[in-house]
Protein backbone atom coordinates (compact mmCIF):
# COMPACT_ATOMS: atom_id res chain seq x y z
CA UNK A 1 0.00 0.00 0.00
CA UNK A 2 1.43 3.17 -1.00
CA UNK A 3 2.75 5.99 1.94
CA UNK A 4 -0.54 8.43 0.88
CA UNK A 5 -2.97 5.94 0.69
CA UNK A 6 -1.94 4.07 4.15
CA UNK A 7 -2.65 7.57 5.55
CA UNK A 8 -5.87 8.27 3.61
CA UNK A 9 -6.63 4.67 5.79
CA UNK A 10 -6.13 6.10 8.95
CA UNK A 11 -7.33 9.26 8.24
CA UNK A 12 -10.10 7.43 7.31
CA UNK A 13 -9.98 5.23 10.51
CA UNK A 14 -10.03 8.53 12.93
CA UNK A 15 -12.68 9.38 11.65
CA UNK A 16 -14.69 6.70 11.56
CA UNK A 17 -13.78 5.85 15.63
CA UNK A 18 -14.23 9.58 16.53
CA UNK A 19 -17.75 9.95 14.96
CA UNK A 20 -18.63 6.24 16.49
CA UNK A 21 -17.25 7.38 19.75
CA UNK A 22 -19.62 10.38 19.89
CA UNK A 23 -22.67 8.64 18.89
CA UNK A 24 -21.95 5.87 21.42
CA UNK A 25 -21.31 8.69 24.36
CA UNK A 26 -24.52 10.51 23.22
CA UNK A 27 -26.57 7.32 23.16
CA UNK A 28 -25.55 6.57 26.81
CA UNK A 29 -26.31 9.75 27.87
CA UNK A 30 -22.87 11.08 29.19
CA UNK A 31 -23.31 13.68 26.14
CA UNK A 32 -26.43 15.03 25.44
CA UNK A 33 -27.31 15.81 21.46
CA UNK A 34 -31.09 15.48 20.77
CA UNK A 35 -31.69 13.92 17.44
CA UNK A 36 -34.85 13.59 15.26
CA UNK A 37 -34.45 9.91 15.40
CA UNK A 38 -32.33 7.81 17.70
CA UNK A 39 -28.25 7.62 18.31
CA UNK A 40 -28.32 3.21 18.04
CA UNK A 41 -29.66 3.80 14.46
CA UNK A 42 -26.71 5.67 13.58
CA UNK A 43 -24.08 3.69 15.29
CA UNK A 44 -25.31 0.57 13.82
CA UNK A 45 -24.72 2.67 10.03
CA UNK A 46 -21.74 3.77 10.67
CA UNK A 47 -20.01 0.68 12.25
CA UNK A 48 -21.67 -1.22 9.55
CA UNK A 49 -20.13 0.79 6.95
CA UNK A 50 -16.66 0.97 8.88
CA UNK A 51 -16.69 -2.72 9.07
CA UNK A 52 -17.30 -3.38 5.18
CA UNK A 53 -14.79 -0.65 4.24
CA UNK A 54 -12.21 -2.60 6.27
CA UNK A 55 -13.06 -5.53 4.87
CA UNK A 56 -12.83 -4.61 1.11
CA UNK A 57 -9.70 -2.75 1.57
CA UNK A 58 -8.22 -5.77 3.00
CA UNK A 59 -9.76 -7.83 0.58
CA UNK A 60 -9.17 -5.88 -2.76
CA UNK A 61 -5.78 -4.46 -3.28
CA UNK A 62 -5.19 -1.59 -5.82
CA UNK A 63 -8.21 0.67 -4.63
CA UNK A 64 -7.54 4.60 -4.77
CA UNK A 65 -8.50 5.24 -1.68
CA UNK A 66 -7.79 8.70 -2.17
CA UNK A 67 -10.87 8.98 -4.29
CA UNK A 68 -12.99 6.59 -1.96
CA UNK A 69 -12.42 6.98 1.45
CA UNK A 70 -13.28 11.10 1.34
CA UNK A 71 -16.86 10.28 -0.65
CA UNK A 72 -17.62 7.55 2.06
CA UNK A 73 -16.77 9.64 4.69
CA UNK A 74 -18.81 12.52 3.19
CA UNK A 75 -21.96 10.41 2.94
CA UNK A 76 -21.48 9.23 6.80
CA UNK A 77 -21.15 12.39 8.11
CA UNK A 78 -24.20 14.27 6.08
CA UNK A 79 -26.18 11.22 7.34
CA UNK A 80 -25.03 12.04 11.11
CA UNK A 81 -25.46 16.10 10.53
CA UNK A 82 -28.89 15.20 8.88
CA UNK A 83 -30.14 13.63 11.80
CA UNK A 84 -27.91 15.87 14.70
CA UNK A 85 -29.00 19.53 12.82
CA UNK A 86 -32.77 18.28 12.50
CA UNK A 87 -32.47 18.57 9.06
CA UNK A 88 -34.93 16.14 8.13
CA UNK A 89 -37.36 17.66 9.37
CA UNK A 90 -36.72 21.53 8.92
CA UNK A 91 -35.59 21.34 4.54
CA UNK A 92 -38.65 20.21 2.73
CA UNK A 93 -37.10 16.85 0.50
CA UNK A 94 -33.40 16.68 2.40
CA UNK A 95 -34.45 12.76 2.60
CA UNK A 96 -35.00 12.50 -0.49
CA UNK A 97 -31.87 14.65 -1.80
CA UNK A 98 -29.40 12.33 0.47
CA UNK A 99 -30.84 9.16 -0.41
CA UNK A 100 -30.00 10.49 -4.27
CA UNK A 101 -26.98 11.91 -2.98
CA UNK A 102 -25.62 9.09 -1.03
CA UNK A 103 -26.65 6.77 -3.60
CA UNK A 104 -24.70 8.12 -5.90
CA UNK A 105 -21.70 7.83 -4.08
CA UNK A 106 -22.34 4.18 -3.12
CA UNK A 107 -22.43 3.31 -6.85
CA UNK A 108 -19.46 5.36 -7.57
CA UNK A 109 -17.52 3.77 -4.89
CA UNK A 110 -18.68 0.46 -5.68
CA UNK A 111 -17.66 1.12 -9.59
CA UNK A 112 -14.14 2.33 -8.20
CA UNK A 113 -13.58 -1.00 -6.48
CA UNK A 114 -14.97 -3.28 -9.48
CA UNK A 115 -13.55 -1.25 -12.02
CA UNK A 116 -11.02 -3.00 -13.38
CA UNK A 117 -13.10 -5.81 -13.46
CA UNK A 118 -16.33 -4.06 -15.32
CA UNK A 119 -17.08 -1.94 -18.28
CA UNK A 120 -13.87 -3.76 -19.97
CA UNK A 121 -14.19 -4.86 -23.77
CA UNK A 122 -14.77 -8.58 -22.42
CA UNK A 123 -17.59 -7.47 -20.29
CA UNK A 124 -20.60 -6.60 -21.08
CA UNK A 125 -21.15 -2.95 -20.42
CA UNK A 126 -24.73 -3.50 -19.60
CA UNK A 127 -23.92 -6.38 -17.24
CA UNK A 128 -21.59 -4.35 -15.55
CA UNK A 129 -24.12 -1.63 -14.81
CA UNK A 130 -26.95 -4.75 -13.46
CA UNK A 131 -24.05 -5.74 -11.17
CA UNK A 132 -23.24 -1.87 -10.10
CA UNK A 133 -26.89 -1.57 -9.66
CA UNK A 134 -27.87 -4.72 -7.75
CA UNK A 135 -25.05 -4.36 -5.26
CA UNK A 136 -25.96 -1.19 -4.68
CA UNK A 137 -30.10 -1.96 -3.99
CA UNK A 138 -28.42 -4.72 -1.75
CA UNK A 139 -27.28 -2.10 0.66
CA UNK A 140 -30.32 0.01 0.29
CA UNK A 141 -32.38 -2.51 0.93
CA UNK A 142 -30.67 -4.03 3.77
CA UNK A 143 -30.87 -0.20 5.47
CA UNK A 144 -34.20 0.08 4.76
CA UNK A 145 -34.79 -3.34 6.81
CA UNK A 146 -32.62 -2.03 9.53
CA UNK A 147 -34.61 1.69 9.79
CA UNK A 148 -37.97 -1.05 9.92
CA UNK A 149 -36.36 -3.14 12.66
CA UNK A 150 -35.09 -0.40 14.72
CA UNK A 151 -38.84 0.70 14.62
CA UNK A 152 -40.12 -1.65 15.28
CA UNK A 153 -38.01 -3.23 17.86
CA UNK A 154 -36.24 -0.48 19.67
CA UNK A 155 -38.19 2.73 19.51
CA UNK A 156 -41.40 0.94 19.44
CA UNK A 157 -43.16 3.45 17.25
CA UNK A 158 -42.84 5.29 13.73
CA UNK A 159 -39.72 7.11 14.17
CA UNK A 160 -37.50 6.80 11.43
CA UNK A 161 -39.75 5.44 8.92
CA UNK A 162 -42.41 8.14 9.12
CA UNK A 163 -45.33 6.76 6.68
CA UNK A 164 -46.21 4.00 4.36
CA UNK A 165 -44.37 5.72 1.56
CA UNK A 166 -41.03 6.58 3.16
CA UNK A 167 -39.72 3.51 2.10
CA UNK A 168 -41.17 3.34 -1.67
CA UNK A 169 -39.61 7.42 -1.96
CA UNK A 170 -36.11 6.22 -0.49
CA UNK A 171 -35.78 3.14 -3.03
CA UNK A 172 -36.77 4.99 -5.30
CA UNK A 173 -34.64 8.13 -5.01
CA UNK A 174 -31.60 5.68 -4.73
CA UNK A 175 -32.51 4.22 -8.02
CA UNK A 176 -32.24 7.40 -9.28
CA UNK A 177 -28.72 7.74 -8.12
CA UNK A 178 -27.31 4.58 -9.45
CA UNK A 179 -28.92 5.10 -12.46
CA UNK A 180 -27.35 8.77 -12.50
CA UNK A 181 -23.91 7.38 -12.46
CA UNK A 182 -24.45 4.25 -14.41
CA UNK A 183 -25.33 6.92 -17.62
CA UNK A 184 -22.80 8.78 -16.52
CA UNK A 185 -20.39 5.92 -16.67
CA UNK A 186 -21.31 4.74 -20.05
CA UNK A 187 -21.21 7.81 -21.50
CA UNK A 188 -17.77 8.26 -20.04
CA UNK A 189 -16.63 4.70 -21.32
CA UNK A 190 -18.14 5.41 -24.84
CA UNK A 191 -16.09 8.27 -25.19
CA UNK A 192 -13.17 6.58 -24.05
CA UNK A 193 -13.46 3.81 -26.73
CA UNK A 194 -13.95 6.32 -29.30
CA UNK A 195 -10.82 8.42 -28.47
């Protein structure tokens, strides 16, 4: 691992802890941050996250993590000052905007780590956007079933869900992000092969 990227990692790393750290000392109560939802729901996000970071890093070797980590990072913490700032519930459509947003990034990310794997001559650029796509909803979805479960479970009431539909506009904004980047990749892989 090259000098700049093992301290992108830890960079990374510090900020990852720190962030976990404060959740964890809010949610017990030593500090004091009120939240429009609940302090477990993040934690559970942002470990999850940490943990499959750490995981493909140590798994797939050649990453830039100079133009991953920052964009993961980025969609933790406007998740966190979403929910710390009341956001949610004082911008008309934030939800909706950082599902997009974050989506976006996901499916970036996850074309960063793949990439010398899709959208080569040998594979089909269509297939590569299904698989961008599909490992993408995977995550989506499997939030989604943690925001129902922490419901449901733990705060016992609507909190984080809201309505019926807060699910249906969330998948569906975060289609619209991977599909965002998957044009955006094609186009930029067209252009290549033309040049």
């Amino acid at each position: 691992m090259r000098n700049r990227d093992r301290k992108m990692l830890w960079a990374f790393r510090i900020f990852m802890w720190g962030l976990i750290i404060y959740e964890f000392l809010n949610w017990i109560n030593i500090l004091d941050w009120k939240l429009n939802f609940s302090w477990h729901g993040l934690i559970i996000t942002d470990i999850a996250v940490w943990l499959i970071c750490e995981a493909v890093i140590s798994y797939k070797k050649g990453i830039n993590l100079i133009a991953v980590l920052p964009v993961v990072l980025l969609s933790v913490y406007l998740d966190v000052f979403w929910d710390m700032f009341h956001l949610y519930s004082k911008i008309h459509n934030y939800d909706k905007f950082l599902h997009f947003f974050i989506s976006s990034i996901v499916a970036y990310v996850i074309y960063e780590v793949l990439k010398d794997k899709l959208y080569k001559d040998h594979f089909w650029k269509i297939l590569s956007s299904v698989i961008i796509i599909s490992i993408t909803s995977t995550f989506w979805m499997l939030y989604e079933i943690e925001e129902y479960l922490e419901d449901a479970y733990i705060n016992k009431k609507l909190l984080r869900m809201w309505n019926s539909f807060d699910t249906w506009w969330d998948l569906l904004t975060d289609l619209l992000g991977w599909v965002l980047v998957v044009i955006v990749l094609l186009i930029i892989h067209r252009k290549k092969k033309k040049l």
